[in-house]
PDB file of N, CA and C in Angstrom:
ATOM      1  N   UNK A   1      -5.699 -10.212  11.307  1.00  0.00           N
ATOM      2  CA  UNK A   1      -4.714 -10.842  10.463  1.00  0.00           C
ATOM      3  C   UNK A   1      -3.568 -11.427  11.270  1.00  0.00           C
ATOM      4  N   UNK A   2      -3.362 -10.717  12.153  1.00  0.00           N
ATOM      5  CA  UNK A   2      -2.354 -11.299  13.179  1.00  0.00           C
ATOM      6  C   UNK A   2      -0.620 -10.642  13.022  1.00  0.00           C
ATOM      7  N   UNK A   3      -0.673 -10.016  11.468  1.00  0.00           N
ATOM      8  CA  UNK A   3       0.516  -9.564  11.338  1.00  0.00           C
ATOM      9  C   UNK A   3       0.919  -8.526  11.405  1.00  0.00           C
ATOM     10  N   UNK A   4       1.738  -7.822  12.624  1.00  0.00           N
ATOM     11  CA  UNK A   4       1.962  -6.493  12.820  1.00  0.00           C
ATOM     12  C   UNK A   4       2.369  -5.448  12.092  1.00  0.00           C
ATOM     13  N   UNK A   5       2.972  -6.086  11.009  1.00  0.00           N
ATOM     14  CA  UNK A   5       3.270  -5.099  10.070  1.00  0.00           C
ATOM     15  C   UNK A   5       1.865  -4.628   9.415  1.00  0.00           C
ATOM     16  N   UNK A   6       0.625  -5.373   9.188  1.00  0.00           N
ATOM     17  CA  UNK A   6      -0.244  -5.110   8.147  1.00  0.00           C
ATOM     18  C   UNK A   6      -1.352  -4.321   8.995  1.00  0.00           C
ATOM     19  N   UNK A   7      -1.343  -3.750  10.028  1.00  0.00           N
ATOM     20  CA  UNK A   7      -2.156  -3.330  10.675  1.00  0.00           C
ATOM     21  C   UNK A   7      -2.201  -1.753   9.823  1.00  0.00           C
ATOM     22  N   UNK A   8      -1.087  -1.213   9.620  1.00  0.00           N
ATOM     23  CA  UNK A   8      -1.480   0.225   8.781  1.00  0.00           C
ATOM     24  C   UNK A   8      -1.524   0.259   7.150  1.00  0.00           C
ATOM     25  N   UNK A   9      -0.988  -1.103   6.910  1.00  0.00           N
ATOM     26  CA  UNK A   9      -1.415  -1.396   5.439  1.00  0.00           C
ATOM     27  C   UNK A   9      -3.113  -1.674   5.178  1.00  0.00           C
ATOM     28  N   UNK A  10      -3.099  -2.104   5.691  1.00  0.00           N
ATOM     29  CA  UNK A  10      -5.123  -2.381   6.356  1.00  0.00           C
ATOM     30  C   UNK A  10      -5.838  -1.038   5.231  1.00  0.00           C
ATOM     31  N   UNK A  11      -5.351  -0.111   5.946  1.00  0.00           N
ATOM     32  CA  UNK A  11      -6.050   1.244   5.833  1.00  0.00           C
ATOM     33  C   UNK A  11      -6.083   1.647   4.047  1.00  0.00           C
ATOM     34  N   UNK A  12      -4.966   1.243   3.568  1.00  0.00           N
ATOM     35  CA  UNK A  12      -4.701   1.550   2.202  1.00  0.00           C
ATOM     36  C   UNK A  12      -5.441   0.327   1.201  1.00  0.00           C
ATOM     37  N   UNK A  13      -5.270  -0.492   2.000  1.00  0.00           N
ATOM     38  CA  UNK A  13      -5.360  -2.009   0.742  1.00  0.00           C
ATOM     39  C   UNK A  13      -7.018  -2.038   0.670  1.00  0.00           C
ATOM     40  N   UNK A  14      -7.662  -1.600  -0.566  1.00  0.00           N
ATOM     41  CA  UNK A  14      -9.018  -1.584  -1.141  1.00  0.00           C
ATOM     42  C   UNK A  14      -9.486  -3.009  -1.404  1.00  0.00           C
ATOM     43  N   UNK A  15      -8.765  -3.477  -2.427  1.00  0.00           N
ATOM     44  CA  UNK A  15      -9.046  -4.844  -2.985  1.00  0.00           C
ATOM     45  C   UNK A  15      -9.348  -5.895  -1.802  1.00  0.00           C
ATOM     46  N   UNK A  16     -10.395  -6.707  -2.097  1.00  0.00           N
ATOM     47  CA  UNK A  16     -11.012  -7.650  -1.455  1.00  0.00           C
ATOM     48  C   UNK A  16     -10.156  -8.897  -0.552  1.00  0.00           C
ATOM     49  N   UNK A  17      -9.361  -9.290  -2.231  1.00  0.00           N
ATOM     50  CA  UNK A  17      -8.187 -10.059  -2.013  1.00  0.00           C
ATOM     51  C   UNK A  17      -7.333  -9.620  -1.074  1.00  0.00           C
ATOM     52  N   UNK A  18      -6.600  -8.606  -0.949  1.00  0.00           N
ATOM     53  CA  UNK A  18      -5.572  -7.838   0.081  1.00  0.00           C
ATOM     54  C   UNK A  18      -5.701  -7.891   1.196  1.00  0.00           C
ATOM     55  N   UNK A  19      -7.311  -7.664   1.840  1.00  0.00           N
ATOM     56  CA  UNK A  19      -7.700  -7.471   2.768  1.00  0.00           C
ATOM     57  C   UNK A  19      -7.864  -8.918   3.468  1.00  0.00           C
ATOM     58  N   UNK A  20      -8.343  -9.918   2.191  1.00  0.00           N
ATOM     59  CA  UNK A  20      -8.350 -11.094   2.885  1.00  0.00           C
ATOM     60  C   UNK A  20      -7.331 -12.285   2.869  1.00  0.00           C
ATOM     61  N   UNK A  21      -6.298 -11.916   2.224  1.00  0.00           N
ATOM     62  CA  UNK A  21      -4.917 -12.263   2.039  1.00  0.00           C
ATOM     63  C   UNK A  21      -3.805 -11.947   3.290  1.00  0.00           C
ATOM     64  N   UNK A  22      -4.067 -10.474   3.394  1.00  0.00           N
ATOM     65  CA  UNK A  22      -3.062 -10.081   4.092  1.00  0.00           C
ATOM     66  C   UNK A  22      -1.766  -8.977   3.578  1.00  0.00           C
ATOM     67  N   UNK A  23      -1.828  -8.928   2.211  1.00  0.00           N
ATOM     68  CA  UNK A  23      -0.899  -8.692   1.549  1.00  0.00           C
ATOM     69  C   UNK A  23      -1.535  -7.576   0.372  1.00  0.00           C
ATOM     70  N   UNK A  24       0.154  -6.727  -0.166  1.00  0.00           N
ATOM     71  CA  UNK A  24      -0.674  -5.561  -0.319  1.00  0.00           C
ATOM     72  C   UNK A  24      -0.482  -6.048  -1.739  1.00  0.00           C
ATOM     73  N   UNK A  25      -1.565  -5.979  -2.635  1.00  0.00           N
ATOM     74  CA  UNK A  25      -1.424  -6.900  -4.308  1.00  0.00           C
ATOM     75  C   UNK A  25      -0.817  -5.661  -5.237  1.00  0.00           C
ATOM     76  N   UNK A  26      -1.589  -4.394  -4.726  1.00  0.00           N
ATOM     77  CA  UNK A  26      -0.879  -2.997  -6.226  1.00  0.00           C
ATOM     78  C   UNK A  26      -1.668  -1.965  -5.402  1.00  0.00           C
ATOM     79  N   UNK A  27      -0.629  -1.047  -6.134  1.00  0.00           N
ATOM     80  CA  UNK A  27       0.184   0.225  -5.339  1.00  0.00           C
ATOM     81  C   UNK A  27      -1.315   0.724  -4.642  1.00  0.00           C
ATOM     82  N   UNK A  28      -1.290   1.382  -3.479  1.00  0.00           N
ATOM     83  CA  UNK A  28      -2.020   2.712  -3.320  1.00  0.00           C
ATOM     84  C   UNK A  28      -1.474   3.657  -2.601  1.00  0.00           C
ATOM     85  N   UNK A  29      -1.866   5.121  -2.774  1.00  0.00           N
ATOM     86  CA  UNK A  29      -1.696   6.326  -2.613  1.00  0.00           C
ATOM     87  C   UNK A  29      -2.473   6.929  -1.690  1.00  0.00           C
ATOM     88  N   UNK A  30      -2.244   7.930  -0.882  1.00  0.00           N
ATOM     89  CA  UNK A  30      -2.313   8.952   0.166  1.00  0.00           C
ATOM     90  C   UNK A  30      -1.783   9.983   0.331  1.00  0.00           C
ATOM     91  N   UNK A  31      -2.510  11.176  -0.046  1.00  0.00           N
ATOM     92  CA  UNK A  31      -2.146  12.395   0.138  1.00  0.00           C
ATOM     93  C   UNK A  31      -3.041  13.238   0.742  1.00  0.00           C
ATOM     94  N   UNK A  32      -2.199  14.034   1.491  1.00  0.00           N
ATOM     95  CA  UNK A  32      -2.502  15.292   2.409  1.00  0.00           C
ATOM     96  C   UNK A  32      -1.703  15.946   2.914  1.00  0.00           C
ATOM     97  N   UNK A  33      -2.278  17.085   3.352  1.00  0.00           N
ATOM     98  CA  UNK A  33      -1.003  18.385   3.594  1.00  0.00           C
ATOM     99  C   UNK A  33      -1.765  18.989   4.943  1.00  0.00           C
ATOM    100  N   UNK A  34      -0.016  19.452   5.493  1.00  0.00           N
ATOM    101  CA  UNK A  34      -0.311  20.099   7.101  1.00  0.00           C
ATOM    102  C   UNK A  34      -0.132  21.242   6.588  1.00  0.00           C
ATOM    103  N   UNK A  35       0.100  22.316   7.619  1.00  0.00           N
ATOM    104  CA  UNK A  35       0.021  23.525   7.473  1.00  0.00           C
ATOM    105  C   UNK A  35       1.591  23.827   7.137  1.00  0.00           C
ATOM    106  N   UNK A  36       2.615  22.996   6.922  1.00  0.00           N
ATOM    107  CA  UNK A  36       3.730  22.929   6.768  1.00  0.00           C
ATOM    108  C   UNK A  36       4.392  22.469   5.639  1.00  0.00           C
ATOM    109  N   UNK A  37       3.969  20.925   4.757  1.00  0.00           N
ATOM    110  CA  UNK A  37       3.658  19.677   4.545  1.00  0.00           C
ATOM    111  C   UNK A  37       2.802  19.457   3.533  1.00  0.00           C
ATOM    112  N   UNK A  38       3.197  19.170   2.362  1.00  0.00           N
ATOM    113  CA  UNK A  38       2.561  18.007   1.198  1.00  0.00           C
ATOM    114  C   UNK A  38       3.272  16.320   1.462  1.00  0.00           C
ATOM    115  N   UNK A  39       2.072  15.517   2.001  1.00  0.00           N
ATOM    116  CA  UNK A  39       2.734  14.403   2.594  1.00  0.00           C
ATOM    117  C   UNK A  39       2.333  13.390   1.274  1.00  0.00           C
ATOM    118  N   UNK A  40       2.406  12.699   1.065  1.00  0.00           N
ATOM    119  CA  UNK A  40       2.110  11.314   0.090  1.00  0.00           C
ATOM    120  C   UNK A  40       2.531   9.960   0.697  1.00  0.00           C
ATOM    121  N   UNK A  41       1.772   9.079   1.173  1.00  0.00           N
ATOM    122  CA  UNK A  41       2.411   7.768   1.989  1.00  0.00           C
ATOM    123  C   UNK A  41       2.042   6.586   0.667  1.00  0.00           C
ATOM    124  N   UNK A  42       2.860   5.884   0.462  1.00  0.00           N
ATOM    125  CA  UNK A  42       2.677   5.008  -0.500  1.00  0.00           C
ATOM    126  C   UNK A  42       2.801   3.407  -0.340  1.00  0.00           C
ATOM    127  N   UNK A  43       1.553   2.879   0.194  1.00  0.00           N
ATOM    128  CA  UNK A  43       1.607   1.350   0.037  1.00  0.00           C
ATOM    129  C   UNK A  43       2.150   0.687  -1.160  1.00  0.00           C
ATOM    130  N   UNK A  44       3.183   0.162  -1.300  1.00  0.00           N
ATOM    131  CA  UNK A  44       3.212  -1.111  -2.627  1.00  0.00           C
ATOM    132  C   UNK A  44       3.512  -2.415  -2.243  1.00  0.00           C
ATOM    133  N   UNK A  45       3.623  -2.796  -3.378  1.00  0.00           N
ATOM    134  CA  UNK A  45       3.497  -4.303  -2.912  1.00  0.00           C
ATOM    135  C   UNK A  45       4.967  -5.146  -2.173  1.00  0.00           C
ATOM    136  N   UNK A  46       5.035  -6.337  -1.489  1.00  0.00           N
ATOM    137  CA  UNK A  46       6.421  -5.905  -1.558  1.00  0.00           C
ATOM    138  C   UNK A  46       6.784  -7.846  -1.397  1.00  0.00           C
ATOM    139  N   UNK A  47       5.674  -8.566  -1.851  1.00  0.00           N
ATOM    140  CA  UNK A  47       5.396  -9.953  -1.567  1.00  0.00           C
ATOM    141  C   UNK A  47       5.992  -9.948  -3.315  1.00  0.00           C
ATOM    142  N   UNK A  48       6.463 -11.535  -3.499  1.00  0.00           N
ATOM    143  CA  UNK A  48       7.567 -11.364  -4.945  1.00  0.00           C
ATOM    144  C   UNK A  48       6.390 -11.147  -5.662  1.00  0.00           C
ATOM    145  N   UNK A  49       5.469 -11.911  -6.052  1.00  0.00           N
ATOM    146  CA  UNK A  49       4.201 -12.542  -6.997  1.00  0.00           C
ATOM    147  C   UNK A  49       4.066 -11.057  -7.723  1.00  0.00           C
ATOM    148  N   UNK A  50       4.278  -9.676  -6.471  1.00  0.00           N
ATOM    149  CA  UNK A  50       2.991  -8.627  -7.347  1.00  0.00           C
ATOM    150  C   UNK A  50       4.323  -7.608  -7.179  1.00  0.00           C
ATOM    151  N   UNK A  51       5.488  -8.023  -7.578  1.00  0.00           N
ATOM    152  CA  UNK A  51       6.616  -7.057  -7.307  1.00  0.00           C
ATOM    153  C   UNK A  51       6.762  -6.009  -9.262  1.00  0.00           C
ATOM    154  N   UNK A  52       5.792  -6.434  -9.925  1.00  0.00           N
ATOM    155  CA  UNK A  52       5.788  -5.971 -10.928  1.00  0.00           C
ATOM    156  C   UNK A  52       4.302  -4.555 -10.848  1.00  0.00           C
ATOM    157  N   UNK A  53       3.779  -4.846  -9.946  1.00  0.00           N
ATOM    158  CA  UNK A  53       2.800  -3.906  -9.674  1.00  0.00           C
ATOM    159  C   UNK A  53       3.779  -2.921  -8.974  1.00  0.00           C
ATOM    160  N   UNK A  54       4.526  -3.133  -7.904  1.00  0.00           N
ATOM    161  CA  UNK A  54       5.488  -2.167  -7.534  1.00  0.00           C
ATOM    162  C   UNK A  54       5.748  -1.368  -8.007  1.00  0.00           C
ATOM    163  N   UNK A  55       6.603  -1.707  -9.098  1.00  0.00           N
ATOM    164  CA  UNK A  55       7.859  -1.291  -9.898  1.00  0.00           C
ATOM    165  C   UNK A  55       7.167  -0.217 -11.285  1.00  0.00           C
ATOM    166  N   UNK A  56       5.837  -0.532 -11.580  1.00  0.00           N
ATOM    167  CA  UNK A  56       4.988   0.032 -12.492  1.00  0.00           C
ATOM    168  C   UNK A  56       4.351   1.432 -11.799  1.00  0.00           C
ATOM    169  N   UNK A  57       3.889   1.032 -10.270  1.00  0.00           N
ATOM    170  CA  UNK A  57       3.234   1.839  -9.522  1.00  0.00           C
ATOM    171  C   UNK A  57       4.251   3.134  -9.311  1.00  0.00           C
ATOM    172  N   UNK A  58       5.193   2.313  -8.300  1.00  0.00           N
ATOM    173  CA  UNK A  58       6.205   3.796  -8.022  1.00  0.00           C
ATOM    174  C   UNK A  58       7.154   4.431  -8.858  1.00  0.00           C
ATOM    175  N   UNK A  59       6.856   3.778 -10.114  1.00  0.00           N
ATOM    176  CA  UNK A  59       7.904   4.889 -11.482  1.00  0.00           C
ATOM    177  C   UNK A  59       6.609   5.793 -11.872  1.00  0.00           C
ATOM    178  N   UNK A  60       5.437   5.887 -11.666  1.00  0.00           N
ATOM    179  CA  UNK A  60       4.721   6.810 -12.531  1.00  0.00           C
ATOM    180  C   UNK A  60       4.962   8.245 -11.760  1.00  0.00           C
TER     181      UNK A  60
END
């Protein structure tokens, strides 16, 4: 993709489009726990077009 930021968004973004866009379209989630640690990392969107997927995603 060429864009340094999207290299660990990569990992989260499922959708076809995202992947071949570049851009993260709606929310995804990641969770796991250390022996310390309940972690949750949360991709959303953050391009204007899908800023309503955001805003839906990270209030639930």
């Amino acid at each position: 993709m060429g864009k340094g930021s999207f290299k660990y968004a990569w990992v989260l973004d499922k959708l076809k489009a995202e992947r071949e866009r570049g851009i993260t379209i709606d929310i995804a989630l990641w969770k796991f726990e250390t022996a310390k640690y309940y972690v949750t990392i949360i991709d959303a969107p953050g391009h204007r077009d899908f800023i309503k997927n955001m805003i839906t995603g990270t209030s639930q």
